[in-house]
Structures are given as C-alpha cells and as structure tokens.
PDB file of N, CA and C in Angstrom:
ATOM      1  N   UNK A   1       0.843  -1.169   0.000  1.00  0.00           N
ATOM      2  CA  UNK A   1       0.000   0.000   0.000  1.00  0.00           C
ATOM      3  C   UNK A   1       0.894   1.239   0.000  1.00  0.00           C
ATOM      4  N   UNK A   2       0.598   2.420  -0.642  1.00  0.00           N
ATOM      5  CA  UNK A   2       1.072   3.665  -0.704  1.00  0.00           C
ATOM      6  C   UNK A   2       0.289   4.324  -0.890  1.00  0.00           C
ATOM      7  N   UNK A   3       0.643   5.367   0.918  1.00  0.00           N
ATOM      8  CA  UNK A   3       0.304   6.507   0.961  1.00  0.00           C
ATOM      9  C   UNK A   3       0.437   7.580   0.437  1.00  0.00           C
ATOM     10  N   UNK A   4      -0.596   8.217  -0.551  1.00  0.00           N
ATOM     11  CA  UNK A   4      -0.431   9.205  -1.020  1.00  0.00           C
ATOM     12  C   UNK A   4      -0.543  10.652  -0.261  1.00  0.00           C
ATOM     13  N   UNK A   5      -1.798  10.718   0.532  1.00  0.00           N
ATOM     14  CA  UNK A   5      -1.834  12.244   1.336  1.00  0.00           C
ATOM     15  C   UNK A   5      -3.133  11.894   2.093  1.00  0.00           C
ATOM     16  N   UNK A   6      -3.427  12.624   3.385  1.00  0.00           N
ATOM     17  CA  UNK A   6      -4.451  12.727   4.686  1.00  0.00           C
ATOM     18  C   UNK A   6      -5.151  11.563   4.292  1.00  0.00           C
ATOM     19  N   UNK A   7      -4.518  10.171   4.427  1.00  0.00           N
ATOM     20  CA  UNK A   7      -5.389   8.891   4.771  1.00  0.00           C
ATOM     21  C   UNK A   7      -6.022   8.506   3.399  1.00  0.00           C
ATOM     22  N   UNK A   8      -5.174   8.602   2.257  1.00  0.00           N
ATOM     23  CA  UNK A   8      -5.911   8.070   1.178  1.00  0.00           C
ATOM     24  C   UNK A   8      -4.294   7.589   1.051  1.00  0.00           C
ATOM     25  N   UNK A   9      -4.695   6.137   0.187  1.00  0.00           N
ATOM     26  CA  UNK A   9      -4.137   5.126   0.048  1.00  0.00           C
ATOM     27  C   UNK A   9      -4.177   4.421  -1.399  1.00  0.00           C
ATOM     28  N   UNK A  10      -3.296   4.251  -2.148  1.00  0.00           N
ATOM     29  CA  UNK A  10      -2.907   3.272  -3.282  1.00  0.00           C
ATOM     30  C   UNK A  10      -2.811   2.160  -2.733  1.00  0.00           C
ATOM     31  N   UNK A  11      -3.699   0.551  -3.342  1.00  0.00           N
ATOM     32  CA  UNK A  11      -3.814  -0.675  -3.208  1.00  0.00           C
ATOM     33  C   UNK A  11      -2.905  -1.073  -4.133  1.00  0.00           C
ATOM     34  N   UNK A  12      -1.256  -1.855  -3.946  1.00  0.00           N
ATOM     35  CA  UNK A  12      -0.527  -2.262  -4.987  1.00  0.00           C
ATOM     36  C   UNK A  12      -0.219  -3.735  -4.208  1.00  0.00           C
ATOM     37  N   UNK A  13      -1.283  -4.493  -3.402  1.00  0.00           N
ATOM     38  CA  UNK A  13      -1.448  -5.303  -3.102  1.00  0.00           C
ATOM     39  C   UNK A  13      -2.600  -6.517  -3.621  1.00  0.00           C
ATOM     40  N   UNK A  14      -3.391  -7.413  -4.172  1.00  0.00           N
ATOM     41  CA  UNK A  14      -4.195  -7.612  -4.732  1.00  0.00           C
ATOM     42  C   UNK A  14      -5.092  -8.037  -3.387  1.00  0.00           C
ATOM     43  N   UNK A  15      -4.620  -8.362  -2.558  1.00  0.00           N
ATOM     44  CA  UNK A  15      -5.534  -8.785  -0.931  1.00  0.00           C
ATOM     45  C   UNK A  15      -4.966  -7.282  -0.113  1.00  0.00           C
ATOM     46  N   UNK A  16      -6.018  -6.737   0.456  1.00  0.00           N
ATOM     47  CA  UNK A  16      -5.397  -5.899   1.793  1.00  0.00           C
ATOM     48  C   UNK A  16      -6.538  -6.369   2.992  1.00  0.00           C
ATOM     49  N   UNK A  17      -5.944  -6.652   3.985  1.00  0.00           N
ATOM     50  CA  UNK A  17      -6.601  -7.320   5.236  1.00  0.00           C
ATOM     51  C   UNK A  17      -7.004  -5.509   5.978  1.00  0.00           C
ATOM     52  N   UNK A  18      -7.515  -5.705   6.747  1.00  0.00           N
ATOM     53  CA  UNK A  18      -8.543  -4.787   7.301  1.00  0.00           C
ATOM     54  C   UNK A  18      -9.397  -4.716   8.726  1.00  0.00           C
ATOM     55  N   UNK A  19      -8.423  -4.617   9.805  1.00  0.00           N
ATOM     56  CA  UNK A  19      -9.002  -5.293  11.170  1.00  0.00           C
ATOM     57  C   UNK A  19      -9.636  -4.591  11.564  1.00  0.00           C
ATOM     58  N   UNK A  20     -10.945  -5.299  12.529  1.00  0.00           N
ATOM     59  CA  UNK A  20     -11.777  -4.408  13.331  1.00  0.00           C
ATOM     60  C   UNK A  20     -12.155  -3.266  12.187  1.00  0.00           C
ATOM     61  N   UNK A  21     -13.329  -3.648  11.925  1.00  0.00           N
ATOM     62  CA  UNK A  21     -14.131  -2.607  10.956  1.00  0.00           C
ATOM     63  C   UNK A  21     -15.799  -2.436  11.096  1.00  0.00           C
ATOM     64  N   UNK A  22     -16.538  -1.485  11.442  1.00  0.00           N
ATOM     65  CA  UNK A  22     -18.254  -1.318  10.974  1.00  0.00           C
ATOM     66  C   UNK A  22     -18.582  -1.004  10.024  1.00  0.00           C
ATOM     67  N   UNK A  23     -18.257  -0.124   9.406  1.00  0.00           N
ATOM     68  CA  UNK A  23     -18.710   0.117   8.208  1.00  0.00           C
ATOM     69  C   UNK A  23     -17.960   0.662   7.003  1.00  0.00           C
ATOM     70  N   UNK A  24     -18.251   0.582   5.897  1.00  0.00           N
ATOM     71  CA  UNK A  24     -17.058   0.765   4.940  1.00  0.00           C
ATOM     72  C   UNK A  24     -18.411   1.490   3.626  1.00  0.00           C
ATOM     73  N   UNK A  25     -17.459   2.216   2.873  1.00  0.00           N
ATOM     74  CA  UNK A  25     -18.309   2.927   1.480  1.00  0.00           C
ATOM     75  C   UNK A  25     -17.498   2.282   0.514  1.00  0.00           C
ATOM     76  N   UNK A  26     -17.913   2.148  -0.743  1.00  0.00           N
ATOM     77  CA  UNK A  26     -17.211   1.810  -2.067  1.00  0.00           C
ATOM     78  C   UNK A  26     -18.260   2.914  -3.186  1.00  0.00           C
ATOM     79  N   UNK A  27     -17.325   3.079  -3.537  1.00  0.00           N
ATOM     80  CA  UNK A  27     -17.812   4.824  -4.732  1.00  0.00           C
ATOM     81  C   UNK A  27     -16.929   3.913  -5.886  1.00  0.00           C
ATOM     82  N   UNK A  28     -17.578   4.408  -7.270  1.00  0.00           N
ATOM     83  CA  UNK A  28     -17.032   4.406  -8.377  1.00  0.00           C
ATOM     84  C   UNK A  28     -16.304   5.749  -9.251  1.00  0.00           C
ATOM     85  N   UNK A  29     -15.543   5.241 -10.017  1.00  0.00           N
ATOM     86  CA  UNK A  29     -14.260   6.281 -10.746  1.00  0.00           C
ATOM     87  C   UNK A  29     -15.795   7.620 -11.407  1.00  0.00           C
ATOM     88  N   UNK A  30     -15.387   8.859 -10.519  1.00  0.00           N
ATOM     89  CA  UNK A  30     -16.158   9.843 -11.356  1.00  0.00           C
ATOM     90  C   UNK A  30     -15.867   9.870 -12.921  1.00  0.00           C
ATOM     91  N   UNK A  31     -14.743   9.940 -13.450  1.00  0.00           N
ATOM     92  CA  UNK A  31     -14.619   9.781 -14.783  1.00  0.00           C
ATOM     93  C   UNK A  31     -14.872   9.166 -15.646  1.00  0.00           C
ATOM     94  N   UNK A  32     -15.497   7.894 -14.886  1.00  0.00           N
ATOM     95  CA  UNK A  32     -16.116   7.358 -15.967  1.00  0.00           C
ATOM     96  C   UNK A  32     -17.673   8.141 -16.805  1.00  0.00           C
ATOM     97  N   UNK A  33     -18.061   8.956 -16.346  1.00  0.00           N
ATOM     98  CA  UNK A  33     -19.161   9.850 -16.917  1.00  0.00           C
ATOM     99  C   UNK A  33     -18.462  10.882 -17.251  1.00  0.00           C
ATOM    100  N   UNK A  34     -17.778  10.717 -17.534  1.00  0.00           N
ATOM    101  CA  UNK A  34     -16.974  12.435 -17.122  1.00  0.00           C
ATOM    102  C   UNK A  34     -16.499  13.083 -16.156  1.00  0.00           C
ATOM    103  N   UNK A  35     -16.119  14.271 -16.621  1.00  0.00           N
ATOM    104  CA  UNK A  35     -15.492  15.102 -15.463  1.00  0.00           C
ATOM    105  C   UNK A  35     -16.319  16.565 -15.491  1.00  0.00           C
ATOM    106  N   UNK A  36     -17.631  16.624 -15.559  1.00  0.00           N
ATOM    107  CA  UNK A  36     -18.137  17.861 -15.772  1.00  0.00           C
ATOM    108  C   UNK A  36     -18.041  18.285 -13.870  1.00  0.00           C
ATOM    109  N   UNK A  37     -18.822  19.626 -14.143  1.00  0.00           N
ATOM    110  CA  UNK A  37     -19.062  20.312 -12.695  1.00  0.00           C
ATOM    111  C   UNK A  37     -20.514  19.842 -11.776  1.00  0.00           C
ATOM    112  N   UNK A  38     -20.925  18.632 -12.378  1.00  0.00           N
ATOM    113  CA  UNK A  38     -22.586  18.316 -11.561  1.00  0.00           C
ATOM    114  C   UNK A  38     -21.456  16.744 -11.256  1.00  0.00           C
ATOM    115  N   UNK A  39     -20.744  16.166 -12.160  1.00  0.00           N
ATOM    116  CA  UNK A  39     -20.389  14.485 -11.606  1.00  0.00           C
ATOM    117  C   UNK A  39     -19.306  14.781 -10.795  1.00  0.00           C
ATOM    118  N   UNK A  40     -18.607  15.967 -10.347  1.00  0.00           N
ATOM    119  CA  UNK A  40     -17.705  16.037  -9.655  1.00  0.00           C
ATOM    120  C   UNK A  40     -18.084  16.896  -8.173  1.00  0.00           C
ATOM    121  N   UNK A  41     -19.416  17.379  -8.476  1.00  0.00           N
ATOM    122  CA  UNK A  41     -20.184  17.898  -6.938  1.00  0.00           C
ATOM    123  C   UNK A  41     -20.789  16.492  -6.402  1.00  0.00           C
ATOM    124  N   UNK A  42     -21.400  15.853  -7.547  1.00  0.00           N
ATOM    125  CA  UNK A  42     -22.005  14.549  -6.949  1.00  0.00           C
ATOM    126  C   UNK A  42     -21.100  13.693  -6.074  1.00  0.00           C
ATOM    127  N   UNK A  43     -19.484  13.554  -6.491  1.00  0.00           N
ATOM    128  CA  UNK A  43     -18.692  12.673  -6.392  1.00  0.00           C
ATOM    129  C   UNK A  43     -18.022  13.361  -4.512  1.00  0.00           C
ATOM    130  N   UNK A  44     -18.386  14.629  -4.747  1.00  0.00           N
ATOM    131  CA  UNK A  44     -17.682  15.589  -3.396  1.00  0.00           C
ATOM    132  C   UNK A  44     -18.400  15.076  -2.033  1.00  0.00           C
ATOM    133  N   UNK A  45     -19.963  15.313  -2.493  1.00  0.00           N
ATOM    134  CA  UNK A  45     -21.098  14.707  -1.709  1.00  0.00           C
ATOM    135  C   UNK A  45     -20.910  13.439  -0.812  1.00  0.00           C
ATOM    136  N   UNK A  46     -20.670  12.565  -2.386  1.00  0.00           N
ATOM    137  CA  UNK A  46     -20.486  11.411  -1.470  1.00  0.00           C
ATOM    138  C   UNK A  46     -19.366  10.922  -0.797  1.00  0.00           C
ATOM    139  N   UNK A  47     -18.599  11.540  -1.021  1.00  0.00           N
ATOM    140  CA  UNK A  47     -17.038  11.684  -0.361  1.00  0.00           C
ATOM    141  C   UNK A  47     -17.278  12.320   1.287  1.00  0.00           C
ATOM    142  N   UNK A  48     -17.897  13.096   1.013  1.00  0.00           N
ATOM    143  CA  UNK A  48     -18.406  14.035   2.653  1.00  0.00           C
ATOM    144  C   UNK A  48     -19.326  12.745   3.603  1.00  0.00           C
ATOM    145  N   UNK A  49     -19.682  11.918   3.208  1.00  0.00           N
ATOM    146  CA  UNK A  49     -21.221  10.850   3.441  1.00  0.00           C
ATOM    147  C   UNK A  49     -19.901   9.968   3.579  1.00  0.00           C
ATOM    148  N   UNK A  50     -19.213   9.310   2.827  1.00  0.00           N
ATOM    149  CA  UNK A  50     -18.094   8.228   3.272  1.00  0.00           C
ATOM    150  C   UNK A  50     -17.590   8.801   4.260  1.00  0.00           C
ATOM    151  N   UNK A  51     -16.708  10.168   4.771  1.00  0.00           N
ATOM    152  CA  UNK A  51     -16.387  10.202   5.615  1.00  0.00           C
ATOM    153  C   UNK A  51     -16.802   9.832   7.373  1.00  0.00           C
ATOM    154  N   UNK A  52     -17.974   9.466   7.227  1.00  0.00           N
ATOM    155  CA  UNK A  52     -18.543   8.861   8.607  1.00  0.00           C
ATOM    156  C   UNK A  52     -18.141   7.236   8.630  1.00  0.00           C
ATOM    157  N   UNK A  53     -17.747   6.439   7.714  1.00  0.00           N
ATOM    158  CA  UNK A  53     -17.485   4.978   7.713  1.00  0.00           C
ATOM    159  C   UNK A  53     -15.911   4.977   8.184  1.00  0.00           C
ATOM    160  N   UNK A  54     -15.745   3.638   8.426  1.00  0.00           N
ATOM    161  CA  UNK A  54     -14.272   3.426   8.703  1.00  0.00           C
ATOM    162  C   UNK A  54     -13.483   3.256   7.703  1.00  0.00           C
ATOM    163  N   UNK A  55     -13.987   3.124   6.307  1.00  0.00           N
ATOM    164  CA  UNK A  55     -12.873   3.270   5.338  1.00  0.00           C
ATOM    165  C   UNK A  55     -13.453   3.264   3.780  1.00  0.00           C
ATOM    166  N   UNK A  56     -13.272   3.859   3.091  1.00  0.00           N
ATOM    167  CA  UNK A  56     -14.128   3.860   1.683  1.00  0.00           C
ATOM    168  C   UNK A  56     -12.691   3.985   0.695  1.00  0.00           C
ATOM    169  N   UNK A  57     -13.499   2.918  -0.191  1.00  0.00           N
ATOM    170  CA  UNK A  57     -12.833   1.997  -1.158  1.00  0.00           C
ATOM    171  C   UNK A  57     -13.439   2.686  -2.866  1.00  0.00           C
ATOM    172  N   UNK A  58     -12.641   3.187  -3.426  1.00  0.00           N
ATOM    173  CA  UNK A  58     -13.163   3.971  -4.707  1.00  0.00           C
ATOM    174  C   UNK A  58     -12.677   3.455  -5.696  1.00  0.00           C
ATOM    175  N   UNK A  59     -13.287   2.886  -6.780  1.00  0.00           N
ATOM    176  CA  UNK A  59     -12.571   1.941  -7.364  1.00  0.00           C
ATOM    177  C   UNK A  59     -12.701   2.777  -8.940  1.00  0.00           C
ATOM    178  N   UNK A  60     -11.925   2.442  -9.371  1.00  0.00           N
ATOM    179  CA  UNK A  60     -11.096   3.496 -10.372  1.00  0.00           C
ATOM    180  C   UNK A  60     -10.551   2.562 -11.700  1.00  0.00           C
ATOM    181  N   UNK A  61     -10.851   2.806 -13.297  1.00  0.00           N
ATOM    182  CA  UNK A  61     -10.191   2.329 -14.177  1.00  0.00           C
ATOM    183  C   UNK A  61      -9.090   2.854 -14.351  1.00  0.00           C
ATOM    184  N   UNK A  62      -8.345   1.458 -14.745  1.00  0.00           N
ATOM    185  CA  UNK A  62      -7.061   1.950 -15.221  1.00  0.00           C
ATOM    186  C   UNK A  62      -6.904   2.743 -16.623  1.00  0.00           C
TER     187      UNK A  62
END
C-alpha cells in the first residue's frame, strides 16, 4: 500500500486485510461519466457521506 496524502491510500497489493471494521463505502471512478461540474459535486457529496465509515474503497479504471 502507498500513501499518497491525509489517509488516502494506493492498493498495490491484490488482498489488503482490514481489522476491526463497521462500516465501509465503495464509490465508483467519477470519470467514468466524465469530469463535468454536476459528476464532480455529486462525487464531493459522497465523499463528505463516506467520511462517517471506517474506510471507503473507490474503485477506479485503469
């Protein structure tokens, strides 16, 4: 794993273990619709709403 900045994390592991957890978010890559100014308020939103879980997982094309 590599840390990029304030608790966000690169997976260059294909398993990452995860102890003691309640709740978790998984969001999808905003870019895949684009990058306008309504899919990137939408994407802020739910970023603000993950922040109450113990860890959110955003899964992203390569």
């Amino acid at each position: 794993m590599v840390n990029l900045n304030r608790g966000i994390q690169k997976i260059v592991r294909p398993v990452l273990e995860v102890a003691d957890f309640r709740s978790f978010s998984v969001l999808g890559d905003p870019g895949c619709d684009g990058l306008g100014a309504e899919i990137m308020a939408i994407f802020a939103d739910l970023l603000s709403e993950a922040a109450a879980t113990d860890f959110t997982l955003i899964l992203v094309r390569p």
